[in-house]
PDB file of N, CA and C in Angstrom:
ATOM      1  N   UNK A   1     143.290-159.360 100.615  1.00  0.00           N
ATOM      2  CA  UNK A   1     143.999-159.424 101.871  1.00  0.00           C
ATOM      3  C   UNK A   1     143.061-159.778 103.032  1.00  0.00           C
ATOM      4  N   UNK A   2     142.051-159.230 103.103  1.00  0.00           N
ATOM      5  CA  UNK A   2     140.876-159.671 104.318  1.00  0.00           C
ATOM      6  C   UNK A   2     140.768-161.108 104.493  1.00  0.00           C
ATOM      7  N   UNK A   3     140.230-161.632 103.108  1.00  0.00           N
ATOM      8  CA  UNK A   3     139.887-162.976 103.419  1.00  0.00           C
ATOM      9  C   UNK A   3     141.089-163.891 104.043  1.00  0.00           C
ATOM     10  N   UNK A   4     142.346-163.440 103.965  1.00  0.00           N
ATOM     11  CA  UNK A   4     143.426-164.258 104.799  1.00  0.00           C
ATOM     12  C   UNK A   4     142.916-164.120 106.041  1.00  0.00           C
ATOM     13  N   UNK A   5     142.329-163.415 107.001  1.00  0.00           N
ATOM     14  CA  UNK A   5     141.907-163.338 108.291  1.00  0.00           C
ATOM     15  C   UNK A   5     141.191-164.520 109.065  1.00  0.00           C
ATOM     16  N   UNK A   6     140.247-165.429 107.510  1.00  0.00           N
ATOM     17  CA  UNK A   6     139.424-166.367 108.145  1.00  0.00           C
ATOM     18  C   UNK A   6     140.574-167.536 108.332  1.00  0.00           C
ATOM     19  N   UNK A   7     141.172-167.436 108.327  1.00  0.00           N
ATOM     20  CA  UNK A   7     142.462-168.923 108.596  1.00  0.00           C
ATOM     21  C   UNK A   7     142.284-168.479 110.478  1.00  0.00           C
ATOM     22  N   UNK A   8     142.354-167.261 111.065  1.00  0.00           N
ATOM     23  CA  UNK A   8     142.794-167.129 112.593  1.00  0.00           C
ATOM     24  C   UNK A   8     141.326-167.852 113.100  1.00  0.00           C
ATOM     25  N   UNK A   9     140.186-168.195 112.823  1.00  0.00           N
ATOM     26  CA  UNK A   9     139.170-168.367 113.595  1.00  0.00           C
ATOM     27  C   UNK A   9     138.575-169.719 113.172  1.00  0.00           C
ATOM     28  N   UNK A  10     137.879-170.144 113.721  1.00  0.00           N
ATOM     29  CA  UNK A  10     137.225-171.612 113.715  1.00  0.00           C
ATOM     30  C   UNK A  10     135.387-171.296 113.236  1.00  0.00           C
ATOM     31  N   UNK A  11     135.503-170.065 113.682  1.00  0.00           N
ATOM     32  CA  UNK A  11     133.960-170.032 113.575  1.00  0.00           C
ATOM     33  C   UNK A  11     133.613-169.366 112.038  1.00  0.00           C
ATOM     34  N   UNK A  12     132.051-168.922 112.079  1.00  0.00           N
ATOM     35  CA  UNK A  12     132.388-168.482 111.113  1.00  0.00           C
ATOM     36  C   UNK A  12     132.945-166.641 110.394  1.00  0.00           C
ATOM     37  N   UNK A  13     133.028-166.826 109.295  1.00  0.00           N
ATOM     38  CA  UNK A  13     133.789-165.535 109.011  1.00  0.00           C
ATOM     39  C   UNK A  13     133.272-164.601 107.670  1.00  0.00           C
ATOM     40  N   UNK A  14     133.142-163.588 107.919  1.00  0.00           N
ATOM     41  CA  UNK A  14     132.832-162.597 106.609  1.00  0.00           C
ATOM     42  C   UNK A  14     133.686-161.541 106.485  1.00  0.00           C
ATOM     43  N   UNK A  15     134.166-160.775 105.188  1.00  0.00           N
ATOM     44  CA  UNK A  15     134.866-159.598 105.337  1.00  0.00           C
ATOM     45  C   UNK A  15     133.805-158.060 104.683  1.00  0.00           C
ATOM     46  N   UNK A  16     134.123-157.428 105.193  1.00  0.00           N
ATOM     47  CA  UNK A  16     133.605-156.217 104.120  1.00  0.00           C
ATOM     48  C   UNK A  16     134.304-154.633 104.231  1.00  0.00           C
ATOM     49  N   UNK A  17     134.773-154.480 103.144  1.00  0.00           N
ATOM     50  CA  UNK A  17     135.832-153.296 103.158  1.00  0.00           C
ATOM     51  C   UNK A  17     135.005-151.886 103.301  1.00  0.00           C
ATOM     52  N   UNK A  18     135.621-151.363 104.010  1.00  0.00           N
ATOM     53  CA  UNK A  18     135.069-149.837 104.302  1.00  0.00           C
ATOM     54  C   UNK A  18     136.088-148.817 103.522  1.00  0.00           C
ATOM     55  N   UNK A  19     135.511-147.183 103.193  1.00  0.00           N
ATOM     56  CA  UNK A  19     136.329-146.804 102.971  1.00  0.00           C
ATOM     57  C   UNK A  19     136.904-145.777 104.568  1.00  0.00           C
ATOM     58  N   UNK A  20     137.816-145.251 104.726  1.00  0.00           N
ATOM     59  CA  UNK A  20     138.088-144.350 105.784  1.00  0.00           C
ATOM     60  C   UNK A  20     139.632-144.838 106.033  1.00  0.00           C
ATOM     61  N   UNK A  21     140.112-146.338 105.783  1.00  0.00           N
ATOM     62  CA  UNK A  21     141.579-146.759 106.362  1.00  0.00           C
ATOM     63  C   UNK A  21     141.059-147.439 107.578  1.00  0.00           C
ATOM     64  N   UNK A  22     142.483-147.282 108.352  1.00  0.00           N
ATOM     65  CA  UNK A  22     142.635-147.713 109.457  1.00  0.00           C
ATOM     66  C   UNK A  22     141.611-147.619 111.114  1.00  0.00           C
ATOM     67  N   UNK A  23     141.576-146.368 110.714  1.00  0.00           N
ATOM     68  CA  UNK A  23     140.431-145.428 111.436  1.00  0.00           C
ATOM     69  C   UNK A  23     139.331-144.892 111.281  1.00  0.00           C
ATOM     70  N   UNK A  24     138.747-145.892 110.140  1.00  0.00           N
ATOM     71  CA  UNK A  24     137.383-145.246 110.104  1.00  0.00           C
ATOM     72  C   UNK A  24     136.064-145.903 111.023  1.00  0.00           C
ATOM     73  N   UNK A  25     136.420-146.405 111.996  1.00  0.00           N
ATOM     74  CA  UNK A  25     135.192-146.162 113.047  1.00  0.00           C
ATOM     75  C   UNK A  25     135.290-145.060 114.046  1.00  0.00           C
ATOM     76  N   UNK A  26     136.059-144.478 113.680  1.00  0.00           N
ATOM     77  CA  UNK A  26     135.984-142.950 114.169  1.00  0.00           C
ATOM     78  C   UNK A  26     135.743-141.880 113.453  1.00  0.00           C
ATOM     79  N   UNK A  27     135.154-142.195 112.388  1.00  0.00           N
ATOM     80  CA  UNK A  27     134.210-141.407 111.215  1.00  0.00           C
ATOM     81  C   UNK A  27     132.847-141.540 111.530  1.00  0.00           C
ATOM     82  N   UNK A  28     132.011-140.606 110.941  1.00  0.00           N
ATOM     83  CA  UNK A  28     130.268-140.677 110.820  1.00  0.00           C
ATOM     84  C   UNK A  28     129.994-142.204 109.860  1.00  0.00           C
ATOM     85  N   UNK A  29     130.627-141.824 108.787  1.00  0.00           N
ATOM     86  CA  UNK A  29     130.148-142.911 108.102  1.00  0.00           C
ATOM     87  C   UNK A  29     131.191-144.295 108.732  1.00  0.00           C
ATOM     88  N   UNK A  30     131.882-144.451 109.268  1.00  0.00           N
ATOM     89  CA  UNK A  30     132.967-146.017 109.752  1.00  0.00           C
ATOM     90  C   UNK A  30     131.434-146.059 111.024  1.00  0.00           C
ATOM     91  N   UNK A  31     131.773-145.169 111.593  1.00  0.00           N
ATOM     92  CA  UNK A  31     130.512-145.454 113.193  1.00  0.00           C
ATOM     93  C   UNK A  31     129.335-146.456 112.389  1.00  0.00           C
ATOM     94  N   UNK A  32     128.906-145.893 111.129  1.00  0.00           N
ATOM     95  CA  UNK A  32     127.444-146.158 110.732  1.00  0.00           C
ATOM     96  C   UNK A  32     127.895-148.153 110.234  1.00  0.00           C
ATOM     97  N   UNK A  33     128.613-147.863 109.671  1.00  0.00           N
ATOM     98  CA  UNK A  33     129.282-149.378 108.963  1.00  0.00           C
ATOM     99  C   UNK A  33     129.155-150.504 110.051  1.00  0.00           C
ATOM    100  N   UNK A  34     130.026-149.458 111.032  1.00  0.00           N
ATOM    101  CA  UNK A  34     130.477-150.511 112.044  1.00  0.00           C
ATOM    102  C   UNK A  34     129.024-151.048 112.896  1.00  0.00           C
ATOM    103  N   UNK A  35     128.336-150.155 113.398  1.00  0.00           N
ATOM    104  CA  UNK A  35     126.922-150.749 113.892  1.00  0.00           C
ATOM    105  C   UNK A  35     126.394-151.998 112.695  1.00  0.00           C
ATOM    106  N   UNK A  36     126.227-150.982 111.120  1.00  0.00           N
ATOM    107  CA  UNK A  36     125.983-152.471 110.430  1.00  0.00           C
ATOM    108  C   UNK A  36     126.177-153.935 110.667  1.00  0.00           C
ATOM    109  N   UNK A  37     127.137-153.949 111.246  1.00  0.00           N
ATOM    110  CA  UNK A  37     128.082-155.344 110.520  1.00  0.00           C
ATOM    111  C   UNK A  37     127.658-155.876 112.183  1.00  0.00           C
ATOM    112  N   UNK A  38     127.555-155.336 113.532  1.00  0.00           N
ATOM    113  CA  UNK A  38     126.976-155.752 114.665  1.00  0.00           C
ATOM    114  C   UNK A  38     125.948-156.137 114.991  1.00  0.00           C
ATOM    115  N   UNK A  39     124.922-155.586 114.729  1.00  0.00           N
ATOM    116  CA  UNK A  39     123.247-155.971 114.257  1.00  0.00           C
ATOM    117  C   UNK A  39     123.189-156.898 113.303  1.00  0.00           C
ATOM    118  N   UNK A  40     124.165-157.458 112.294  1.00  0.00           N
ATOM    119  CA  UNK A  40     124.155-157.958 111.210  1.00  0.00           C
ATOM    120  C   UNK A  40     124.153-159.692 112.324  1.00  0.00           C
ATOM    121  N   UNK A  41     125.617-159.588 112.793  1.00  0.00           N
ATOM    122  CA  UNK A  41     126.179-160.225 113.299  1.00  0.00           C
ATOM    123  C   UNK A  41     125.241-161.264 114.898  1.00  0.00           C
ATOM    124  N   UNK A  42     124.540-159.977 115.361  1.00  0.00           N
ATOM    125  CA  UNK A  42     123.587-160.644 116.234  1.00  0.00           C
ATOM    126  C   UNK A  42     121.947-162.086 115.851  1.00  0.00           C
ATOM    127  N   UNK A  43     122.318-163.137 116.696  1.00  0.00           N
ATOM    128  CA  UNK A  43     121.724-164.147 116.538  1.00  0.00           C
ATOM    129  C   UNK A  43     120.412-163.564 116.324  1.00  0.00           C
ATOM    130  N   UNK A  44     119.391-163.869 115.106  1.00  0.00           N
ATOM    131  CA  UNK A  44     118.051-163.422 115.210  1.00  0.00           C
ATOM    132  C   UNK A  44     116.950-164.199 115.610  1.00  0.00           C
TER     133      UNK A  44
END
C-alpha cells in the first residue's frame, strides 16, 4: 500500500513501515524512526 504514495510526487520517493499504526510518532520508538528517516532525508 505505501508504495502507491510515490504516484502523488514528482520528486523522489522511499517508503518504510513502522510499527505503532497511525500514531506512532507519538511513541518513544515512532519519535526515534521519525528523526531517522529526517537526517536520512537531509542533503549531505
Amino acid at each position: 500500500m505505501l508504495p502507491l504514495w510515490a504516484r502523488f510526487t514528482s520528486g523522489p520517493f522511499r517508503a518504510r513501515l513502522a510499527q505503532g499504526g497511525h500514531f506512532f510518532p507519538f511513541t518513544p520508538y515512532g519519535q526515534g524512526v521519525l528523526l531517522e528517516e529526517l537526517v536520512a532525508s537531509l542533503p549531505r
